[in-house]
C-alpha atoms as a PDB file:
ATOM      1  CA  UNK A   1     108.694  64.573 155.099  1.00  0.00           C
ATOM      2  CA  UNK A   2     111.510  63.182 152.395  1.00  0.00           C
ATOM      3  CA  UNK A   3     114.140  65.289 154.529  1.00  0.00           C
ATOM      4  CA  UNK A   4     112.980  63.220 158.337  1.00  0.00           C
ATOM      5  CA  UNK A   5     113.490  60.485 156.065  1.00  0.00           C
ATOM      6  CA  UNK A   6     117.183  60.877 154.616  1.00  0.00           C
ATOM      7  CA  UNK A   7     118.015  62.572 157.695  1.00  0.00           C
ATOM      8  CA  UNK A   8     116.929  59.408 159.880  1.00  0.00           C
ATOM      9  CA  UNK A   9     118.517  57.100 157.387  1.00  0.00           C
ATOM     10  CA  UNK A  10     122.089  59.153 157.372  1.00  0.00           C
ATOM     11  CA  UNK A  11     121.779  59.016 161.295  1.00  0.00           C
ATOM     12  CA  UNK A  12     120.882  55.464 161.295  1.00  0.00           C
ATOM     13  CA  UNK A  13     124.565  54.981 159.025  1.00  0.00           C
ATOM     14  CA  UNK A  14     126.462  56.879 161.629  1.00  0.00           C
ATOM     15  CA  UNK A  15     125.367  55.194 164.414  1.00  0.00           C
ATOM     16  CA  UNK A  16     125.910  51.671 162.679  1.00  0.00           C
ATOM     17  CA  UNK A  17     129.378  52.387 161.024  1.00  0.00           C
ATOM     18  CA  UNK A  18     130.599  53.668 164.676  1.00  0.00           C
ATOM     19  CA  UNK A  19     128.698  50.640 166.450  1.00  0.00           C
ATOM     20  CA  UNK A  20     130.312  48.310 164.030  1.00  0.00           C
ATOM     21  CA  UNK A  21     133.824  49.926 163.828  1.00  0.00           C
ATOM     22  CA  UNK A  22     134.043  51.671 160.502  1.00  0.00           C
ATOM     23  CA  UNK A  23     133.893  55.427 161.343  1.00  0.00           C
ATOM     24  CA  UNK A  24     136.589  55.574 159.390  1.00  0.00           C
ATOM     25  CA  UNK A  25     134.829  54.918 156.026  1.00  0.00           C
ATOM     26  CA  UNK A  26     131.852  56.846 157.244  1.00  0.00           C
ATOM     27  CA  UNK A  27     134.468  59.894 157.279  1.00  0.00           C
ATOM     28  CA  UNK A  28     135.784  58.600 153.514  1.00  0.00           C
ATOM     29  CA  UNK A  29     132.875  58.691 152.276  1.00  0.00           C
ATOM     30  CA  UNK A  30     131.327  62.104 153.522  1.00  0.00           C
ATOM     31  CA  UNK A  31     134.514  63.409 152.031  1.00  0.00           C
ATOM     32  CA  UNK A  32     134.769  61.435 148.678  1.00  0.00           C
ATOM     33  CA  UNK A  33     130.863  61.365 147.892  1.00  0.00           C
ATOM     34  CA  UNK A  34     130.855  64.925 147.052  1.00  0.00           C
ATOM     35  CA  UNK A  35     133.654  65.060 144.425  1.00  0.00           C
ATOM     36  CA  UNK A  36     132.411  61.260 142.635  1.00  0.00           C
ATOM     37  CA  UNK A  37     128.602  63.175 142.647  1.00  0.00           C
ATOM     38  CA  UNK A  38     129.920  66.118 140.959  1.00  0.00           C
ATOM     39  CA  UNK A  39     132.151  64.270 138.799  1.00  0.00           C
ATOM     40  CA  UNK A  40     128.611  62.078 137.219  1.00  0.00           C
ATOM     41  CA  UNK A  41     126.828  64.987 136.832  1.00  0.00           C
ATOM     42  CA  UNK A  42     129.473  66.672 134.315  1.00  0.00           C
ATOM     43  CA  UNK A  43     130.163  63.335 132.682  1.00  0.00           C
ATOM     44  CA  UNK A  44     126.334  62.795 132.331  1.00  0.00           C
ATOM     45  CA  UNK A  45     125.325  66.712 131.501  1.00  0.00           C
ATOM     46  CA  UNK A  46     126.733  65.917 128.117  1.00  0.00           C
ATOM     47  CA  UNK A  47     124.599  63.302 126.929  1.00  0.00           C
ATOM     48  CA  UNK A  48     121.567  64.748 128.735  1.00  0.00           C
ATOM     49  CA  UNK A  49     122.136  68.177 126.757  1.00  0.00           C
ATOM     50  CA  UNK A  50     122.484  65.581 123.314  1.00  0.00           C
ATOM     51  CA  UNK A  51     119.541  63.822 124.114  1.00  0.00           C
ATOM     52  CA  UNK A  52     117.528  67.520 124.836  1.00  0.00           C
ATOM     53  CA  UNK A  53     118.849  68.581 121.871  1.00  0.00           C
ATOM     54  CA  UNK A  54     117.186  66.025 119.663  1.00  0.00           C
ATOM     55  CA  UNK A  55     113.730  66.653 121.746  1.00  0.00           C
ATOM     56  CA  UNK A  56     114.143  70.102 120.557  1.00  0.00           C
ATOM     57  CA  UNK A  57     114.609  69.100 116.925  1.00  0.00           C
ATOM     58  CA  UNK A  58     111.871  66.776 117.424  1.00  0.00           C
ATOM     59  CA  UNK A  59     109.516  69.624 118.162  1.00  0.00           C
ATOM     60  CA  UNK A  60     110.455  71.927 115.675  1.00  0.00           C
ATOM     61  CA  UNK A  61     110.193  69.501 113.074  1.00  0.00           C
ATOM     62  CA  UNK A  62     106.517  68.846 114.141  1.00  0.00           C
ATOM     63  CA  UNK A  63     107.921  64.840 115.199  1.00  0.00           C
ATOM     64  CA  UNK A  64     106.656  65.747 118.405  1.00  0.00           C
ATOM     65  CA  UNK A  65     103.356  66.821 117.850  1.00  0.00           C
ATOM     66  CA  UNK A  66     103.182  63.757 115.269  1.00  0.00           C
ATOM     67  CA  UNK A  67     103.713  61.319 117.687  1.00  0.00           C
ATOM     68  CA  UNK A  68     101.646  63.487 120.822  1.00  0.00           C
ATOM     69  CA  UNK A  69      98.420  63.347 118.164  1.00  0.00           C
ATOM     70  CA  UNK A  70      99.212  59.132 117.720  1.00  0.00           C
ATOM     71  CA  UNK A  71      99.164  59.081 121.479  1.00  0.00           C
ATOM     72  CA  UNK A  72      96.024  61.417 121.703  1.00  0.00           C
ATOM     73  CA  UNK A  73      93.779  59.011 120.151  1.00  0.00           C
ATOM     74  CA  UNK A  74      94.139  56.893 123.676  1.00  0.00           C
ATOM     75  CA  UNK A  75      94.297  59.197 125.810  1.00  0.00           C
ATOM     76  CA  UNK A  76      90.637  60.438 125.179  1.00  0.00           C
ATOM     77  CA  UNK A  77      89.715  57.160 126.434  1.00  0.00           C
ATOM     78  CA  UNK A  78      91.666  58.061 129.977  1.00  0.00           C
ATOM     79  CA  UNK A  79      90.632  61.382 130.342  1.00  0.00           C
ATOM     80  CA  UNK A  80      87.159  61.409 129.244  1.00  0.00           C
ATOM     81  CA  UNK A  81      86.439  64.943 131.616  1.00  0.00           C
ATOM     82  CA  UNK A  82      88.802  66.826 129.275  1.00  0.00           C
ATOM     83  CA  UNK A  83      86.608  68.485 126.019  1.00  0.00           C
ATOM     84  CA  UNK A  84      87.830  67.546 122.516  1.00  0.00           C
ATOM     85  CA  UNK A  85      90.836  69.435 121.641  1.00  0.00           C
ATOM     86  CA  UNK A  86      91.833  71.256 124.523  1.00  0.00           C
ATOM     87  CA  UNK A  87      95.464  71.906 124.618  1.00  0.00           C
ATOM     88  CA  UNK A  88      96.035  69.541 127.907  1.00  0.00           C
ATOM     89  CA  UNK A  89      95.524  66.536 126.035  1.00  0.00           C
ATOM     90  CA  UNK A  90      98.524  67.796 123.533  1.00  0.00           C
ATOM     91  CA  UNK A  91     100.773  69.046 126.303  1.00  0.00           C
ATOM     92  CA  UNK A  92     100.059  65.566 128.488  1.00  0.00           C
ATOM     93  CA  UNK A  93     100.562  63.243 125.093  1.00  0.00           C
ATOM     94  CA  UNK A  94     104.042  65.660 124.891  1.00  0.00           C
ATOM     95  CA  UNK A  95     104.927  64.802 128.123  1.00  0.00           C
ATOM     96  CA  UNK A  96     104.186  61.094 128.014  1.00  0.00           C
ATOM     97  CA  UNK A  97     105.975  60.772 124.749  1.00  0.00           C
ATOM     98  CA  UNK A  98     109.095  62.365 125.953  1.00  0.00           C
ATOM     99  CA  UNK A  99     109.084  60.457 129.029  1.00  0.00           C
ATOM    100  CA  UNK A 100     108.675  57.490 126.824  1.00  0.00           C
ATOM    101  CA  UNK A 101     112.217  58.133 125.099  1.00  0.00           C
ATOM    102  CA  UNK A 102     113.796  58.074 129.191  1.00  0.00           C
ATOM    103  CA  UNK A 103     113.891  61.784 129.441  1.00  0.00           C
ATOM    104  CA  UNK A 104     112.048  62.795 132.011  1.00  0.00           C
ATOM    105  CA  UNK A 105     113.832  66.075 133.129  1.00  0.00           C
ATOM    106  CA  UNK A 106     112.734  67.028 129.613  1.00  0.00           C
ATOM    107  CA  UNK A 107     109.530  66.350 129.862  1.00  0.00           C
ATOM    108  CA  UNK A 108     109.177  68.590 132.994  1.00  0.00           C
ATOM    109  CA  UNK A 109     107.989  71.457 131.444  1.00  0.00           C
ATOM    110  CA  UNK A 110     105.640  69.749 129.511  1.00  0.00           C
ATOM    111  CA  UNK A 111     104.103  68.446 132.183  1.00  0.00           C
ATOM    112  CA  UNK A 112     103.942  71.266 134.111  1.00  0.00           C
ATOM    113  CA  UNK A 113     101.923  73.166 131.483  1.00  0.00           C
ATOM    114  CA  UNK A 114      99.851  70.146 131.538  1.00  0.00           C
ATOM    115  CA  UNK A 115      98.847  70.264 135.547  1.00  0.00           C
ATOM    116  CA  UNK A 116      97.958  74.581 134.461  1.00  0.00           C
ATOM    117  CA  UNK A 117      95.898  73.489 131.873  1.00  0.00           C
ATOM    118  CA  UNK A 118      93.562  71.139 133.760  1.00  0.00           C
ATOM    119  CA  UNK A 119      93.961  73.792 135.983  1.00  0.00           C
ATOM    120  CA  UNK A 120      92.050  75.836 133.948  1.00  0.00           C
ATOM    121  CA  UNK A 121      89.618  73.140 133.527  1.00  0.00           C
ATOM    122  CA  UNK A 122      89.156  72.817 137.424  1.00  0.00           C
ATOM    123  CA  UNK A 123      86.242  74.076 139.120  1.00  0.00           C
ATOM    124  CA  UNK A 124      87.310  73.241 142.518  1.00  0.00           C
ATOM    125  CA  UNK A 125      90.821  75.259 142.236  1.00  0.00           C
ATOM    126  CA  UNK A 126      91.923  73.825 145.685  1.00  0.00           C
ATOM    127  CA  UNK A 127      91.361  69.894 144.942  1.00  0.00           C
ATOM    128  CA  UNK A 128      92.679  68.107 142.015  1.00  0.00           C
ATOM    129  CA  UNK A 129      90.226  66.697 139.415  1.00  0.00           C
ATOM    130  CA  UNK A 130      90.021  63.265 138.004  1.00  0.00           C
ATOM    131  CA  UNK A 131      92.147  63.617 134.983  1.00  0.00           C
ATOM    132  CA  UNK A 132      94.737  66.076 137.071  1.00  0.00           C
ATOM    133  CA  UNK A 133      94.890  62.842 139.548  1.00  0.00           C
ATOM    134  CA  UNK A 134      95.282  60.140 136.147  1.00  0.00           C
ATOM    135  CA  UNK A 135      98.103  62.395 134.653  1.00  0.00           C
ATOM    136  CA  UNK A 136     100.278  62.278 137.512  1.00  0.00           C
ATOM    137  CA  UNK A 137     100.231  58.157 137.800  1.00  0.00           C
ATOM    138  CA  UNK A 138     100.767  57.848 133.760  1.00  0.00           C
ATOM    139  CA  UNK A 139     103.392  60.413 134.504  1.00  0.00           C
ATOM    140  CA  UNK A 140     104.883  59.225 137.659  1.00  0.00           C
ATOM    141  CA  UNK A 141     105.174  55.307 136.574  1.00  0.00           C
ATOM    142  CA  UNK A 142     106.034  57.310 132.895  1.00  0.00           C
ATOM    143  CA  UNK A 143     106.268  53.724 130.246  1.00  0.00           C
ATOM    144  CA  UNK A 144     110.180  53.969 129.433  1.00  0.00           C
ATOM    145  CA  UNK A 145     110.682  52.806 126.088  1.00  0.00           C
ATOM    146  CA  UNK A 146     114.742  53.718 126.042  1.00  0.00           C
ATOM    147  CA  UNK A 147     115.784  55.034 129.211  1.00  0.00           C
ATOM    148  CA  UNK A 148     118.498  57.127 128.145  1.00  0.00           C
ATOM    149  CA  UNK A 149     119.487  58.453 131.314  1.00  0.00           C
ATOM    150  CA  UNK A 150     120.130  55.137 132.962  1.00  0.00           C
ATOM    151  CA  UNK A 151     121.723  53.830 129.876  1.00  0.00           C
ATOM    152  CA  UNK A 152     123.855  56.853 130.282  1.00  0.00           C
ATOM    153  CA  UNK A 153     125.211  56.284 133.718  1.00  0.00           C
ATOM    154  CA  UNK A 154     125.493  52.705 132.893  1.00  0.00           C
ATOM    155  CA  UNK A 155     128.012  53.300 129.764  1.00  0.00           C
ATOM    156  CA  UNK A 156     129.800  56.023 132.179  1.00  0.00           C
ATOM    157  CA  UNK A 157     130.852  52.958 134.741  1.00  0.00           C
ATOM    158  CA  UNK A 158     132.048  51.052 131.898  1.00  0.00           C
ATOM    159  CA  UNK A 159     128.860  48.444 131.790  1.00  0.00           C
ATOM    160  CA  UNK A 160     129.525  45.928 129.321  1.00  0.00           C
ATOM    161  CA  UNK A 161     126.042  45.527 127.898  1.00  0.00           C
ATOM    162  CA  UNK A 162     124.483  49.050 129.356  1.00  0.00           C
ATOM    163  CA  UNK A 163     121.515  48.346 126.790  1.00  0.00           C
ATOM    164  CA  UNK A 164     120.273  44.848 128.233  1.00  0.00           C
ATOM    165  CA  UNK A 165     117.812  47.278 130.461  1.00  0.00           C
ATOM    166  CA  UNK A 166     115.812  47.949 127.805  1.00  0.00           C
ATOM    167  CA  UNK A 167     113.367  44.633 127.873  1.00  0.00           C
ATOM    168  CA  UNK A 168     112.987  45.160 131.955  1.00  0.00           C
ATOM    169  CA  UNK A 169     112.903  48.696 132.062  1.00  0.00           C
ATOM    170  CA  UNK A 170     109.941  48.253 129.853  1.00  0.00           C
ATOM    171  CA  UNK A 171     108.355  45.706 131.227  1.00  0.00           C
ATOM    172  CA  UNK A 172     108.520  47.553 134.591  1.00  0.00           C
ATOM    173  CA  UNK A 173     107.463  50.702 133.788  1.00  0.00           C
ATOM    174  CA  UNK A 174     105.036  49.334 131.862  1.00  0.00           C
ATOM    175  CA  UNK A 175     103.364  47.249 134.898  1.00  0.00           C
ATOM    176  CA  UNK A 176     103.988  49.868 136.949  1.00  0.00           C
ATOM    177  CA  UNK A 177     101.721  52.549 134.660  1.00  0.00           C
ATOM    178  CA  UNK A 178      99.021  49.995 134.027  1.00  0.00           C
ATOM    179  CA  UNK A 179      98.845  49.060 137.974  1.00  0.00           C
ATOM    180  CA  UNK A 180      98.601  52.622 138.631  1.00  0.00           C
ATOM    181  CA  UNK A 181      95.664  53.082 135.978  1.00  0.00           C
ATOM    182  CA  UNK A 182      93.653  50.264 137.222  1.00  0.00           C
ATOM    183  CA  UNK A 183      94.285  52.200 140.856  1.00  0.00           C
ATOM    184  CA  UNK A 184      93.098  55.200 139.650  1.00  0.00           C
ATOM    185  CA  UNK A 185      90.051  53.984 138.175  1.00  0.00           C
ATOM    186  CA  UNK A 186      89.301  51.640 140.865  1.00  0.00           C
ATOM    187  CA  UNK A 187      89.517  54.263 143.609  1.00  0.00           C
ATOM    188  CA  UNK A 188      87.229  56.664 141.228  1.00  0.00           C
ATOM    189  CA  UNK A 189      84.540  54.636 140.651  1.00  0.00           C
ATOM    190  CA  UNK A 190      84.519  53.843 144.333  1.00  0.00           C
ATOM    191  CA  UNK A 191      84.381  57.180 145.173  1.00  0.00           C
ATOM    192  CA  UNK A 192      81.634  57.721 143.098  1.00  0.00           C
END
C-alpha cells in the first residue's frame, strides 16, 4: 500500500512540474537526489555507529538492564496479561528505553524479540493479543527523550541551535504515546 502511495505522489510531481513549467528541475532533482541521499547517510553512519556503540556499553555494563528494571515497575501496570517475570517485559522495557535515548534503529532488535516473546505467550498464534497490540503504540509513538538521530542531521546542515528540539520532541512524543495508550485501552475495554 506505502508503494501506490509514493508512487501516486512522485506521479502527481511530474505531472505538476511539467504542467507548471519546471521539468527541468524535476530532471535536477531525479539526478542530484541520489548523490545528496547517499552523501547523509555516510555523514550520519558515523554518529549512528557512536551512539550504538554506547548502547552496547550500556548493556554490557548492566546500565541497560538497570534502567529496563526502573521502567518495568510501570509497565506491569500496561501489560497486566504478561506473568511476573517473563522475559517480554525486560526485552519491551529494553526497547522503550533505547528508543527513549532517539535510537530507534537500535532498538529494533529489541523489539523484535519482544513481539516473539508475547508470541510465545499467544494462544491465538494468528491474531495479536492485548499486550502484543499495547507494545507496538508505546513503541510506535516511542517517548524521545534526546533524539539523537534528528539532532544528528540537524548539526550535519549546519543548524545553529540543533538541540532546541529537545523540549518539543518531548512533548510530542510524549502526547503522542499517551494518546495512543488511552486508544488502546479505550478500544479494549470496548471490545470487551
Amino acid at each position: 500500500m506505502i508503494n501506490i502511495i509514493w508512487a501516486i505522489l512522485i506521479i502527481i510531481g511530474i505531472i505538476y512540474g511539467a504542467i507548471s513549467g519546471n521539468i527541468a528541475s524535476i530532471n535536477n532533482e531525479i539526478f542530484t537526489s541520489g548523490k545528496t541521499a547517499l552523501n547523509m547517510i555516510l555523514e550520519i553512519v558515523p554518529v549512528l555507529v557512536v551512539w550504538m556503540g554506547l548502547m552496547k556499553i550500556a548493556e554490557d555494563s548492566n546500565l541497560l538492564t538497570k534502567i529496563s528494571k526502573i521502567i518495568s515497575k510501570p509497565l506491569r501496570f500496561l501489560f497486566p496479561s504478561i506473568p511476573k517475570g517473563h522475559k517480554s517485559l525486560g526485552l519491551i522495557a529494553s526497547n522503550i528505553a533505547i528508543n527513549m535515548l532517539g535510537l530507534g534503529s537500535a532498538a529494533t532488535p529489541f523489539g523484535l524479540k519482544a513481539m516473539e516473546s508475547l508470541q510465545e505467550l499467544n494462544e491465538k498464534k494468528d491474531t495479536a493479543t492485548d499486550a502484543m497490540i499495547t507494545f507496538l503504540v508505546i513503541n510506535t509513538s516511542g517517548v524521545t527523550l534526546i533524539p539523537t538521530t534528528i539532532i544528528s542531521l540537524r548539526i550535519l546542515h549546519h543548524s545553529q541551535n540543533p538541540y532546541i528540539i529537545i523540549p518539543s520532541a518531548i512533548l510530542a512524543t510524549t502526547f503522542a504515546t499517551i494518546s495512543g495508550l488511552i486508544f488502546d485501552y479505550c478500544y479494549r475495554r470496548r471490545k470487551k
